[in-house]
C-alpha atoms as a PDB file:
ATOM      1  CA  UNK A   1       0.000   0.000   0.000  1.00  0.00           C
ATOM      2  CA  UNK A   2       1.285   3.923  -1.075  1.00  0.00           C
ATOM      3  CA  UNK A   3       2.211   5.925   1.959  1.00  0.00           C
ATOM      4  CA  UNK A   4      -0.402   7.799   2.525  1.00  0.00           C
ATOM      5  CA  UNK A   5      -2.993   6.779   0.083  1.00  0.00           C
ATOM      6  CA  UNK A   6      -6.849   5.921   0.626  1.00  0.00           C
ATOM      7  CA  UNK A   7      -7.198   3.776  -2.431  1.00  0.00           C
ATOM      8  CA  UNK A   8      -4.101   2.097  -4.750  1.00  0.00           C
ATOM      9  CA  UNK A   9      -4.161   0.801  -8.013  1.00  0.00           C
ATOM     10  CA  UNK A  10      -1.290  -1.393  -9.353  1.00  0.00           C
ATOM     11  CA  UNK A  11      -1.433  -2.295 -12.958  1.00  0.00           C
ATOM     12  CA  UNK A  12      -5.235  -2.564 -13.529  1.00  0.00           C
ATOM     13  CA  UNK A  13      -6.985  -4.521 -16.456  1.00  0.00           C
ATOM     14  CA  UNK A  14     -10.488  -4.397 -17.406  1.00  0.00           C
ATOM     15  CA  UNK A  15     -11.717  -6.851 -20.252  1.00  0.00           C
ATOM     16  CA  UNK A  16     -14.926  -6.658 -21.539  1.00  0.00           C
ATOM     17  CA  UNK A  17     -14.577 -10.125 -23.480  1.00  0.00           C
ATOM     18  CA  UNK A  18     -12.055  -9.698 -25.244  1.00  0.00           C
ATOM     19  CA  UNK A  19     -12.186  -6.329 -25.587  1.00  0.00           C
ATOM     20  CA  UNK A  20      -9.985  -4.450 -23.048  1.00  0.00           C
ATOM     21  CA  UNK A  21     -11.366  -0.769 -22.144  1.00  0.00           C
ATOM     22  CA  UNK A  22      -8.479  -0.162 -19.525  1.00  0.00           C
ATOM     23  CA  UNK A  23      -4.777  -1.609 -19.834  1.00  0.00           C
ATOM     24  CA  UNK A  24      -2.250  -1.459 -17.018  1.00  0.00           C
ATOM     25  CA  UNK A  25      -3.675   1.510 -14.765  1.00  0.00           C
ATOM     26  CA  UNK A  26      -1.999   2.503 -11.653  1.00  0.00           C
ATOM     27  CA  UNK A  27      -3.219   4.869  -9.144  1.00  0.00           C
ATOM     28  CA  UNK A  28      -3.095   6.116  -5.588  1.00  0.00           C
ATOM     29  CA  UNK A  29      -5.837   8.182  -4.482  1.00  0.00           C
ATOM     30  CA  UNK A  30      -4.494  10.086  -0.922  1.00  0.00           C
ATOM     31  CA  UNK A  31      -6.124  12.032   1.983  1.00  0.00           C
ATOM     32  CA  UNK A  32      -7.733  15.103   1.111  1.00  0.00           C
ATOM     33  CA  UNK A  33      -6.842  15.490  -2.522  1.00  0.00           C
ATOM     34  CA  UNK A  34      -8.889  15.809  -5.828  1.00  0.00           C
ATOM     35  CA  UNK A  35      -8.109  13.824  -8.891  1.00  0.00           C
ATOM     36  CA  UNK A  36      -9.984  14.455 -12.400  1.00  0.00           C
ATOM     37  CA  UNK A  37     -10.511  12.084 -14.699  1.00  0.00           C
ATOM     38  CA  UNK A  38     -11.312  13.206 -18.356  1.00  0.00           C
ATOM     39  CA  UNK A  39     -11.690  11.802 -21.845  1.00  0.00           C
ATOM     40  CA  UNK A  40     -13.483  11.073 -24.634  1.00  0.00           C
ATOM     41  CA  UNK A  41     -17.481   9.267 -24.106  1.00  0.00           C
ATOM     42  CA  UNK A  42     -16.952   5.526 -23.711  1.00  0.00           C
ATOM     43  CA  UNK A  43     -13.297   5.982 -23.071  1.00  0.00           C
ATOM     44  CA  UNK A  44     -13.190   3.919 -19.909  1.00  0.00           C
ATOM     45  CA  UNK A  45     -13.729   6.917 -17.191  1.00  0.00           C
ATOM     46  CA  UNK A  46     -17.334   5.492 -15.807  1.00  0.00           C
ATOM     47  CA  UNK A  47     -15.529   1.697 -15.590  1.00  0.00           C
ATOM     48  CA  UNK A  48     -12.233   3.061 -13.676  1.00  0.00           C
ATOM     49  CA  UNK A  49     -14.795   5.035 -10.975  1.00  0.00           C
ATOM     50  CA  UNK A  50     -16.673   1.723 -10.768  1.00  0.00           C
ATOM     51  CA  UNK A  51     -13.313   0.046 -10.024  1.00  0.00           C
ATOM     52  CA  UNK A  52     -12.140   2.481  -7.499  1.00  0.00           C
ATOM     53  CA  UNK A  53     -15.345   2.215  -5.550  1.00  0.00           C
ATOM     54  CA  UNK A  54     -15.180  -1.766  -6.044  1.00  0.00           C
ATOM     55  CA  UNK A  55     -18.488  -2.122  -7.741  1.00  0.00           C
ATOM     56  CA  UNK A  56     -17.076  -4.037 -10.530  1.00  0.00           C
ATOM     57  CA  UNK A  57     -13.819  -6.997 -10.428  1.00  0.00           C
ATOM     58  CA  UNK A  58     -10.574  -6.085 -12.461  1.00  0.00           C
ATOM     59  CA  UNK A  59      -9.604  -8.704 -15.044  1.00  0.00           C
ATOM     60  CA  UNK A  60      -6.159  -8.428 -13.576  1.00  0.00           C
ATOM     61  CA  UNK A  61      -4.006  -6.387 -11.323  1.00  0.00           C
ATOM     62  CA  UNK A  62      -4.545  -5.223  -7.397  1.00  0.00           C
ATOM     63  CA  UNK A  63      -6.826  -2.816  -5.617  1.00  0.00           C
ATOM     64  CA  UNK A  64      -5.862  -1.990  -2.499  1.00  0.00           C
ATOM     65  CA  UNK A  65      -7.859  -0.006   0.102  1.00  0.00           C
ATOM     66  CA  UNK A  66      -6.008   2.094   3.119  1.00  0.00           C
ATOM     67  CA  UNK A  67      -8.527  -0.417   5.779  1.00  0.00           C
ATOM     68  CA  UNK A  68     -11.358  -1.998   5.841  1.00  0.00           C
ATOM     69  CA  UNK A  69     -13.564   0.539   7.413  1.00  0.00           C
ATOM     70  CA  UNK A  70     -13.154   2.943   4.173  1.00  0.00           C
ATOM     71  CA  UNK A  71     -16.487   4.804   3.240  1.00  0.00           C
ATOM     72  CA  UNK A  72     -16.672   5.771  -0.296  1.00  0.00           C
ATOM     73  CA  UNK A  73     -19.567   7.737  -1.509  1.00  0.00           C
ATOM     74  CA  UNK A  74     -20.851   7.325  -5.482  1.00  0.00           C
ATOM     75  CA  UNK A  75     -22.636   9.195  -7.043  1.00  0.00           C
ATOM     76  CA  UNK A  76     -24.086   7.843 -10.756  1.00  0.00           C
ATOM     77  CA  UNK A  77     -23.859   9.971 -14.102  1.00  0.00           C
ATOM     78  CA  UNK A  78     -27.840  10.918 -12.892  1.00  0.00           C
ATOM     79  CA  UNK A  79     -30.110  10.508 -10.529  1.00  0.00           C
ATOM     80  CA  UNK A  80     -33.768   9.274 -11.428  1.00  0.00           C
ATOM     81  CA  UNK A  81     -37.113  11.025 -10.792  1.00  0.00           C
ATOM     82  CA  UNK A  82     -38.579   9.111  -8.443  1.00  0.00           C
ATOM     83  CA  UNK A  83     -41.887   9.189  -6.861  1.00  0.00           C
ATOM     84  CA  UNK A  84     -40.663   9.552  -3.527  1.00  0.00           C
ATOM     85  CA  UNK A  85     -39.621  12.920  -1.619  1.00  0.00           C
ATOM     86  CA  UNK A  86     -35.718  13.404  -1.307  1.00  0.00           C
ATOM     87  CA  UNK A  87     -36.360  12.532   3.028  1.00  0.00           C
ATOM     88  CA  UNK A  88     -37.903   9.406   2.289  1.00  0.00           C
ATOM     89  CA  UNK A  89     -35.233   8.240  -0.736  1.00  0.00           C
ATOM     90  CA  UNK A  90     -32.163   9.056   1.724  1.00  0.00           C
ATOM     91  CA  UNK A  91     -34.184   7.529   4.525  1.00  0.00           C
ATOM     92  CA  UNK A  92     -34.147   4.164   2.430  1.00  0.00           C
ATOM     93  CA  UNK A  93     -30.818   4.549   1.566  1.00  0.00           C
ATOM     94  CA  UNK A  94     -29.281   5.068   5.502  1.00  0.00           C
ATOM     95  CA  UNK A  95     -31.104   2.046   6.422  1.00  0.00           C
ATOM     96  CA  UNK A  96     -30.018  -0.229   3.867  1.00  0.00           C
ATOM     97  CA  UNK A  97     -26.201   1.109   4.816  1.00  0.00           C
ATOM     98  CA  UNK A  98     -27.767   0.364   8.683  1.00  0.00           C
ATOM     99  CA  UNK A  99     -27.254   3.773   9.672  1.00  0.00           C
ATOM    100  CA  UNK A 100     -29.407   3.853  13.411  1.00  0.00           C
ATOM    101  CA  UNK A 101     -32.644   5.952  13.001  1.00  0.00           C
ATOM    102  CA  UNK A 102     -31.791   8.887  15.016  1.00  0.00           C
ATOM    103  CA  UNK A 103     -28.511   9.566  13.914  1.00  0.00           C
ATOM    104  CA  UNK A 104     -29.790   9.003  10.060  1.00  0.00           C
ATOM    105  CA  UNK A 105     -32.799  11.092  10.816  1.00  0.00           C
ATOM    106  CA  UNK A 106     -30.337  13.978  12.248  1.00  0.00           C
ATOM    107  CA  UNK A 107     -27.595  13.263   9.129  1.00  0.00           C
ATOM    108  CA  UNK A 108     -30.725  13.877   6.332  1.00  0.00           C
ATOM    109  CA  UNK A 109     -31.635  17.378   8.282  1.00  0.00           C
ATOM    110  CA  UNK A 110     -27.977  18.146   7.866  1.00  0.00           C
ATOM    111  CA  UNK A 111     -27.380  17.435   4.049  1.00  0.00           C
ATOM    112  CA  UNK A 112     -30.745  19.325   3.408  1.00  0.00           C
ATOM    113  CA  UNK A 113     -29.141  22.450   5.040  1.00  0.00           C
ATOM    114  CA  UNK A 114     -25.708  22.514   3.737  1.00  0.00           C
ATOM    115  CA  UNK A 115     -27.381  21.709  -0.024  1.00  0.00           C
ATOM    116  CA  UNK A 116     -29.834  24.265   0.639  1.00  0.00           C
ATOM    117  CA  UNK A 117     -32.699  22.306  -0.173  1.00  0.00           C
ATOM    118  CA  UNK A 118     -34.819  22.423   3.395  1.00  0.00           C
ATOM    119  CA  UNK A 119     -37.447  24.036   1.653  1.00  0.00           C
ATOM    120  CA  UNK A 120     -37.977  21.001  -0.511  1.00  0.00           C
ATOM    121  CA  UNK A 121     -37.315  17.875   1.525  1.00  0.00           C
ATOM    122  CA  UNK A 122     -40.925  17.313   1.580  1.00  0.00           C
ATOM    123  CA  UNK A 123     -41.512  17.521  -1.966  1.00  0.00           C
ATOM    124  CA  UNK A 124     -41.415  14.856  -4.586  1.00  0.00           C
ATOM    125  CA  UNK A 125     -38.729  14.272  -6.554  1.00  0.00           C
ATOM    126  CA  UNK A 126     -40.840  14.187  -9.804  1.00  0.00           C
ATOM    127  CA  UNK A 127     -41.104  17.817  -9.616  1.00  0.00           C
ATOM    128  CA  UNK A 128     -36.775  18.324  -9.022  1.00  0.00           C
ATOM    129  CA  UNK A 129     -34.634  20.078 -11.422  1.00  0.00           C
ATOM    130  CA  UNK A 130     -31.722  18.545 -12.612  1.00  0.00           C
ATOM    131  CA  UNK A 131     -29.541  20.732 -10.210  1.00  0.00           C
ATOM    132  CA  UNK A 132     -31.754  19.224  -7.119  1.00  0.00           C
ATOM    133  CA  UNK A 133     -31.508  16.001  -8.488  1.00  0.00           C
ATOM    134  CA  UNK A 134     -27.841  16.095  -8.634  1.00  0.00           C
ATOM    135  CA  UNK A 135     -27.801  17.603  -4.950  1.00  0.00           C
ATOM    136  CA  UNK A 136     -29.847  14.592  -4.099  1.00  0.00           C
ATOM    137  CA  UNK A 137     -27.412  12.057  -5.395  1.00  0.00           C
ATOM    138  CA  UNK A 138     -24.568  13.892  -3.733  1.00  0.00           C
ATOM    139  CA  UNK A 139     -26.980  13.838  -0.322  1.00  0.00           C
ATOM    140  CA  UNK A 140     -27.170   9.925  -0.654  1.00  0.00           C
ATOM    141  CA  UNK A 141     -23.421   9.652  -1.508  1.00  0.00           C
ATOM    142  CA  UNK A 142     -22.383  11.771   1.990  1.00  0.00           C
ATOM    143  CA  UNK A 143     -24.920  10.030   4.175  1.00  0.00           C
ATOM    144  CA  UNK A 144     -21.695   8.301   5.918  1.00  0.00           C
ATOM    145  CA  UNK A 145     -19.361  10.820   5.767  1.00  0.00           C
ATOM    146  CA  UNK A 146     -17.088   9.376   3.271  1.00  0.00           C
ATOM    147  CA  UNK A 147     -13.259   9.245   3.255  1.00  0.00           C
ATOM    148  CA  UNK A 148     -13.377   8.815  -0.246  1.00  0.00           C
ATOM    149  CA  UNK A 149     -16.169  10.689  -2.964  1.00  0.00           C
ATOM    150  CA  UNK A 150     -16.303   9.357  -6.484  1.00  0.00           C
ATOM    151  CA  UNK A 151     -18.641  11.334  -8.671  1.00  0.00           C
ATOM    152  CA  UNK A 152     -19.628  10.138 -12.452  1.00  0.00           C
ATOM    153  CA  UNK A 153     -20.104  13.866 -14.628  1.00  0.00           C
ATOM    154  CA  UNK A 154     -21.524  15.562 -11.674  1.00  0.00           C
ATOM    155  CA  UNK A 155     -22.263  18.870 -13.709  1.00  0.00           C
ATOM    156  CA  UNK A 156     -23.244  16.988 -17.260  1.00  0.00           C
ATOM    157  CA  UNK A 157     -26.695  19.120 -18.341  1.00  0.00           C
ATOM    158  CA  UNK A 158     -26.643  21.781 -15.531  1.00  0.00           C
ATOM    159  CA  UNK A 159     -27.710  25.144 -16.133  1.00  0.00           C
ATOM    160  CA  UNK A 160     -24.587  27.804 -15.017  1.00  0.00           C
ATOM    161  CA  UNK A 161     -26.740  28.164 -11.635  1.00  0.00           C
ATOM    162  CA  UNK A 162     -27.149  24.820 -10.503  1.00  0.00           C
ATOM    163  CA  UNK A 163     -22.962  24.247 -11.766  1.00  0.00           C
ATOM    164  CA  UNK A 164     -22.100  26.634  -9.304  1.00  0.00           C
ATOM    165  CA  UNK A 165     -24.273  25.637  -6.615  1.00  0.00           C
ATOM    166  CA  UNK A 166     -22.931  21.899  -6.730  1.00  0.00           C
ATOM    167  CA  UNK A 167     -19.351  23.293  -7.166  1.00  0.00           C
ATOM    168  CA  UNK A 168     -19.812  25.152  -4.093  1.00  0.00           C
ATOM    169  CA  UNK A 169     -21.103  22.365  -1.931  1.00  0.00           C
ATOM    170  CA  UNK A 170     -17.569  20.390  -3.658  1.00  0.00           C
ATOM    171  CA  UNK A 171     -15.382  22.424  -2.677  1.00  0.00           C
ATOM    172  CA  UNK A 172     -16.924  22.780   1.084  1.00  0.00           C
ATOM    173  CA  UNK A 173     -16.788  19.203   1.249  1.00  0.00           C
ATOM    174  CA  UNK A 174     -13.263  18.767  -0.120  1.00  0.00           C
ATOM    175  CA  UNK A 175     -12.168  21.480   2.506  1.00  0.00           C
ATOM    176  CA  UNK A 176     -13.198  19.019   5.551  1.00  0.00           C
ATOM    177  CA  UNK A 177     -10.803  16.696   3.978  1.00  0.00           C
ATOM    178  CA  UNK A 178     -12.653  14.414   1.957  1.00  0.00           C
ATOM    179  CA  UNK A 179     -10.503  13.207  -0.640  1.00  0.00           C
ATOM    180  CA  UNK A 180     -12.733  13.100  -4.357  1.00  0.00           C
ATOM    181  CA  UNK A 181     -12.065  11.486  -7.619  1.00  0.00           C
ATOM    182  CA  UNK A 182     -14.227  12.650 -10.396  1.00  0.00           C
ATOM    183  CA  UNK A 183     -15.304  12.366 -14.279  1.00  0.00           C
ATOM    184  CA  UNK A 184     -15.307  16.021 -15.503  1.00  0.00           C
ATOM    185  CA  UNK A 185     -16.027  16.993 -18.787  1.00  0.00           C
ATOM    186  CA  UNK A 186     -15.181  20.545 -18.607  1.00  0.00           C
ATOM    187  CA  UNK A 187     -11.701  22.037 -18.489  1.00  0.00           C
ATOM    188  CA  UNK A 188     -12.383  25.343 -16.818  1.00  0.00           C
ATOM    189  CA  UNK A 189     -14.263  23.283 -13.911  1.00  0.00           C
ATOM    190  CA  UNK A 190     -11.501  21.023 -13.542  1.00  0.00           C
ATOM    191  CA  UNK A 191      -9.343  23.969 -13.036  1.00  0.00           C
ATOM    192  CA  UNK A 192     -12.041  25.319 -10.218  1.00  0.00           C
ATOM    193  CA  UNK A 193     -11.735  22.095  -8.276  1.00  0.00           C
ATOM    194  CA  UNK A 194      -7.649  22.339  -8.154  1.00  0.00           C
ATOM    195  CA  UNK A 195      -6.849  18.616  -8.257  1.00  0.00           C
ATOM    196  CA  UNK A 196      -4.292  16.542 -10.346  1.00  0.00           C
ATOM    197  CA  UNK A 197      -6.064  15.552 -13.842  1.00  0.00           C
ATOM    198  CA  UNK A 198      -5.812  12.316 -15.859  1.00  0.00           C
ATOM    199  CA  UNK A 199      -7.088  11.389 -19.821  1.00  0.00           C
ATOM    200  CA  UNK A 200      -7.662   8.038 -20.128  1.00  0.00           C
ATOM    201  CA  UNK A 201      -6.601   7.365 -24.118  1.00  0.00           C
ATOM    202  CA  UNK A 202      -7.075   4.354 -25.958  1.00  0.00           C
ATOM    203  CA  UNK A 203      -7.238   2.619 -22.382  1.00  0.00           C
ATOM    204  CA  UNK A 204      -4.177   4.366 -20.662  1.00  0.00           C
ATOM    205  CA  UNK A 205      -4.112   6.194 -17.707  1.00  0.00           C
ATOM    206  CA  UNK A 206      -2.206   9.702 -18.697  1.00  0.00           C
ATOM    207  CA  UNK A 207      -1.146  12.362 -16.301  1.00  0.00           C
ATOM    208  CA  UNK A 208      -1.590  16.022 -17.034  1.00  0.00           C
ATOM    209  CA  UNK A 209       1.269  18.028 -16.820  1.00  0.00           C
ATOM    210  CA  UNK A 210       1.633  21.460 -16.103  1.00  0.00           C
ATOM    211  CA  UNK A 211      -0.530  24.032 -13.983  1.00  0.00           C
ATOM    212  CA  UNK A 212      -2.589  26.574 -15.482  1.00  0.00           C
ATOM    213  CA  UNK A 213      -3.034  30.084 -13.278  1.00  0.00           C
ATOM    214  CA  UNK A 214      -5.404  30.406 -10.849  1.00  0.00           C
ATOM    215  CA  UNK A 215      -6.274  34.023 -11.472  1.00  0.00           C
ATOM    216  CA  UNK A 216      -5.498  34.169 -15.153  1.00  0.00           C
ATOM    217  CA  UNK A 217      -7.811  35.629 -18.010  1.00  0.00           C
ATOM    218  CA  UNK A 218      -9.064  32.606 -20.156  1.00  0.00           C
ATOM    219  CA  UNK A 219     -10.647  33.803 -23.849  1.00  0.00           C
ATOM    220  CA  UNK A 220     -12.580  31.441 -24.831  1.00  0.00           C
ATOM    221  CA  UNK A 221     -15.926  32.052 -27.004  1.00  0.00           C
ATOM    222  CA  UNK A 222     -19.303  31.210 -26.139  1.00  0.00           C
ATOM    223  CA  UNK A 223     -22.016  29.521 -28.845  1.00  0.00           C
ATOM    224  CA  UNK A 224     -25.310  29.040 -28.258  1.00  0.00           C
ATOM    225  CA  UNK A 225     -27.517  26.463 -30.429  1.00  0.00           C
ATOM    226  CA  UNK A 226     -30.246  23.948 -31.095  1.00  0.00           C
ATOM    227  CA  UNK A 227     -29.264  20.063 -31.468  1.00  0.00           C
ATOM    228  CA  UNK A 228     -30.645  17.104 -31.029  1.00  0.00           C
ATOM    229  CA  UNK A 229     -29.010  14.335 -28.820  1.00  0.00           C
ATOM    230  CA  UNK A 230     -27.362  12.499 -31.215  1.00  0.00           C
ATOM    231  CA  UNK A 231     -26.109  15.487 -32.749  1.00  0.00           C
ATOM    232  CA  UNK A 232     -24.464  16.759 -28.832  1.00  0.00           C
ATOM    233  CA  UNK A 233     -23.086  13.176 -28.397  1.00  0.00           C
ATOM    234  CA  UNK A 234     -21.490  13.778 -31.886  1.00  0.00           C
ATOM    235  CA  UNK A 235     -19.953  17.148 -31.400  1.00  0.00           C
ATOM    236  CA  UNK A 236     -18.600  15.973 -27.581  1.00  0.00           C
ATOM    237  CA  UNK A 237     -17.010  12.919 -28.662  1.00  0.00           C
ATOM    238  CA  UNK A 238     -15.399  14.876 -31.678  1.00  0.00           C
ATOM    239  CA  UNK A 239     -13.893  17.890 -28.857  1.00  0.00           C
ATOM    240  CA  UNK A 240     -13.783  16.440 -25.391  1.00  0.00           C
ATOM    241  CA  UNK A 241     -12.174  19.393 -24.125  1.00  0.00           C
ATOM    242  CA  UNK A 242     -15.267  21.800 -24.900  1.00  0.00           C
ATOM    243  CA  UNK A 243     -18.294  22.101 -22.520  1.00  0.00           C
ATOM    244  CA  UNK A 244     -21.566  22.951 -22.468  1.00  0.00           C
ATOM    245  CA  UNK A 245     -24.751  23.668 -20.412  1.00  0.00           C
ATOM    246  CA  UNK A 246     -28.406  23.204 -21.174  1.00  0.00           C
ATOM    247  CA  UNK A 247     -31.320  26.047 -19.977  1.00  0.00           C
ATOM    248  CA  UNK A 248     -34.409  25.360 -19.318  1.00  0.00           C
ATOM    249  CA  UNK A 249     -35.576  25.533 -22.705  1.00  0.00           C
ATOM    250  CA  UNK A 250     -33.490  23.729 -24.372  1.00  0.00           C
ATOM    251  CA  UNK A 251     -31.222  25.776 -25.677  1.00  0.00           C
ATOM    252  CA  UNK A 252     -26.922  24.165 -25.774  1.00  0.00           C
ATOM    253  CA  UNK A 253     -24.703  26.782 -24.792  1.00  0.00           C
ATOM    254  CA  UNK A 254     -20.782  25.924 -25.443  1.00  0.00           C
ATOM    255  CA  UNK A 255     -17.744  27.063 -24.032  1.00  0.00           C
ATOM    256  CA  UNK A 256     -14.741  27.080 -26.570  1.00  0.00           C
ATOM    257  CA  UNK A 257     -11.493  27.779 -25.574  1.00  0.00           C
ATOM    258  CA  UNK A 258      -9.087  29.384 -28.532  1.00  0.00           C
ATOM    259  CA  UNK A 259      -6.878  26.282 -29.593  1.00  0.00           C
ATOM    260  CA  UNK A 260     -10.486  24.433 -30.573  1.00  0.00           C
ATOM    261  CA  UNK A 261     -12.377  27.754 -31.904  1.00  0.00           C
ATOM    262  CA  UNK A 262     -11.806  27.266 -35.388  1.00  0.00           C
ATOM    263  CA  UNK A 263     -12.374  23.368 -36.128  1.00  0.00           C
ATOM    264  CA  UNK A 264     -15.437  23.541 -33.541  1.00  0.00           C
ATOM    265  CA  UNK A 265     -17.011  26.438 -35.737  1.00  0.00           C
ATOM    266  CA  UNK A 266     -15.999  24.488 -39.242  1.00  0.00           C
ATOM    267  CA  UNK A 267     -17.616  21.140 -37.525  1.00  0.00           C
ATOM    268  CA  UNK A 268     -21.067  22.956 -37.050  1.00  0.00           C
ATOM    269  CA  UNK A 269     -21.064  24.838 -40.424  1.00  0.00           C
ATOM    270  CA  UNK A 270     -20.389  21.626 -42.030  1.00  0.00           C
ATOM    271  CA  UNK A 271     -23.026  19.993 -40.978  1.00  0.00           C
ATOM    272  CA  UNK A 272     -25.574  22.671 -40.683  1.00  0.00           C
ATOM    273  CA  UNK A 273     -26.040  22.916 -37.184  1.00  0.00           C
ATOM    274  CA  UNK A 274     -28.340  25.883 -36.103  1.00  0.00           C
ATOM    275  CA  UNK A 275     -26.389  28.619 -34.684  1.00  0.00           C
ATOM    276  CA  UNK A 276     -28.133  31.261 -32.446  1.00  0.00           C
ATOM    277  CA  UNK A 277     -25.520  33.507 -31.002  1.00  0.00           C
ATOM    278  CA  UNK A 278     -21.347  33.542 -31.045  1.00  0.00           C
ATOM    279  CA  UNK A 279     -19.732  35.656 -28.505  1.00  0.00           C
ATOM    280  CA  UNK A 280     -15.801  35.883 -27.131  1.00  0.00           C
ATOM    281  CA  UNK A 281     -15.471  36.135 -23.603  1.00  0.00           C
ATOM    282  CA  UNK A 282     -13.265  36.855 -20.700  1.00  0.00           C
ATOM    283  CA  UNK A 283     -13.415  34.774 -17.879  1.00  0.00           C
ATOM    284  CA  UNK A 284     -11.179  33.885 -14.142  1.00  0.00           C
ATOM    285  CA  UNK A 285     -10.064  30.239 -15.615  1.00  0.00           C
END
C-alpha cells in the first residue's frame, strides 16, 4: 500500500470479453486530494470510478484499500425522478447502509441544510430540477461521511446556476478533507476544483502536466444552439475538451477555448447545425 494513500491501483486490467477498455492503470488516491478524470465518451472513465469504488472486479491487477472501514460515496452519471420525496429516498438509503434511526434522521436534516434544499425535503422528486436532483445524489453519496467521494459527470446538463451551486457544496466538502475522484467533462471546472487531472486514451491512464493560473484571463468564445441528442453526443465525442450547459428551454450553450475555436465552428457549419448567437469572452479560468 502507497504511503499515505486511501485507495491504490497497481497495474489494472479491465476486459470486456475480449475487448480491453483499460490496460495497465496505476493509481493512488491520498487524503484530502482531488483527482480528475477526463476523456473522450466511452473511453473507460465510468468503468475506472466503478473500479475504485469496487463495484465491478478487475480482469487483472490489485486494488488496495487504506482499511477496511473505508467509506466511499458514489454518485451515478444521474439521478432518477422518483416518486418519492428526497427525506424518504435518503431515509431508504441510511437504512439499507444500517445507519441507526436517530442519527440518520439527524444526518438527512444536515445534508438538506448545507445543499440548501430544506425548503424542498418534503416535496417529490418528480417535480426536481436537474440541479436538485444532482444535490440529491450527492446527499445519498455523503450520508456516511465518506473518506473517499467518487462522482460520475456531476455537472453533465446543468444550467450555469445549478454548476455553481454543486461546485460550491464540492469544494466545502473537499475542505473538511474528503478526498474526491471525479469524471469532468469541462476544463475550466476542472481547473475550479484544483486537483491533479488524468485522460484516459485508448485505455491508458495519462497524467496532465503542467498548472494553469489560478487568477489568469481565459478567452474562450461562447455559442449558443439547437441540437438534437445524437447530434451533442457527436460534437462531444469529436472535442472532449469543450463544454456545455443546457437552460431550461433547451437551448446548448458551449464554451470554446481558442486552440479548438476554429475546427469547432468548421464542424457545425459543415453539418448545418443551427447557430443562435457567437460571442468571445473573458473569464477567471
Amino acid at each position: 500500500m502507497t504511503d499515505g494513500a486511501l485507495v491504490t491501483l497497481k497495474d489494472i486490467t479491465k476486459k470486456y470479453g475480449s475487448r480491453a477498455v483499460l490496460t495497465d492503470i496505476s493509481l493512488s488516491i491520498k487524503h484530502g486530494e482531488c483527482i480528475l478524470l477526463r476523456g473522450r465518451n466511452g473511453s473507460g472513465k465510468s468503468t475506472l470510478l466503478r473500479i475504485v469504488t469496487g463495484l465491478i472486479p478487475v480482469t487483472t491487477g490489485e486494488r488496495l484499500l487504506d482499511n477496511s472501514q473505508l467509506i466511499i460515496g458514489y454518485t451515478p452519471d444521474q439521478l432518477p425522478r422518483l416518486r418519492l420525496t428526497s427525506t424518504e429516498y435518503l431515509t431508504h438509503m441510511g437504512r439499507i447502509s444500517g445507519m441507526p434511526a436517530k442519527e440518520l434522521a439527524n444526518r438527512i436534516k444536515a445534508l438538506h441544510a448545507f445543499f440548501n434544499l430544506e425548503q424542498s425535503s418534503k416535496l417529490k422528486m418528480t417535480h426536481f430540477s436537474k440541479g436538485m436532483l444532482q444535490k440529491v445524489n450527492l446527499m445519498q453519496a455523503t450520508l456516511k461521511t465518506p473518506n473517499l467521494l467518487v462522482l460520475d459527470e456531476p455537472f453533465s446538463g446543468l444550467d450555469a446556476e445549478s454548476i455553481q451551486h454543486l461546485l460550491d457544496s464540492l469544494k466545502r466538502i473537499k475542505a473538511e478533507g474528503t478526498s474526491i475522484l471525479a469524471a469532468v467533462h469541462d476544463p475550466l471546472l476542472a481547473n475550479q476544483l484544483e486537483g491533479r487531472t488524468y485522460w484516459i486514451r485508448q485505455g491508458k491512464l495519462i497524467e496532465e502536466k503542467g498548472e494553469q493560473p489560478q487568477n489568469s484571463l481565459a478567452p474562450h468564445f461562447e455559442l449558443e444552439c439547437i441540437l438534437s441528442e445524437e447530434e451533442l453526443s457527436h460534437v462531444s465525442n469529436q472535442f472532449p475538451d469543450v463544454t456545455w450547459i443546457t437552460d431550461e428551454h433547451g437551448r446548448i450553450t458551449f464554451t470554446i477555448l481558442k486552440n479548438d475555436y476554429r475546427d469547432f465552428l468548421l464542424e457545425f457549419i459543415n453539418n448545418d447545425f443551427e447557430i443562435i448567437s457567437l460571442q468571445r469572452k473573458e473569464m477567471n479560468a
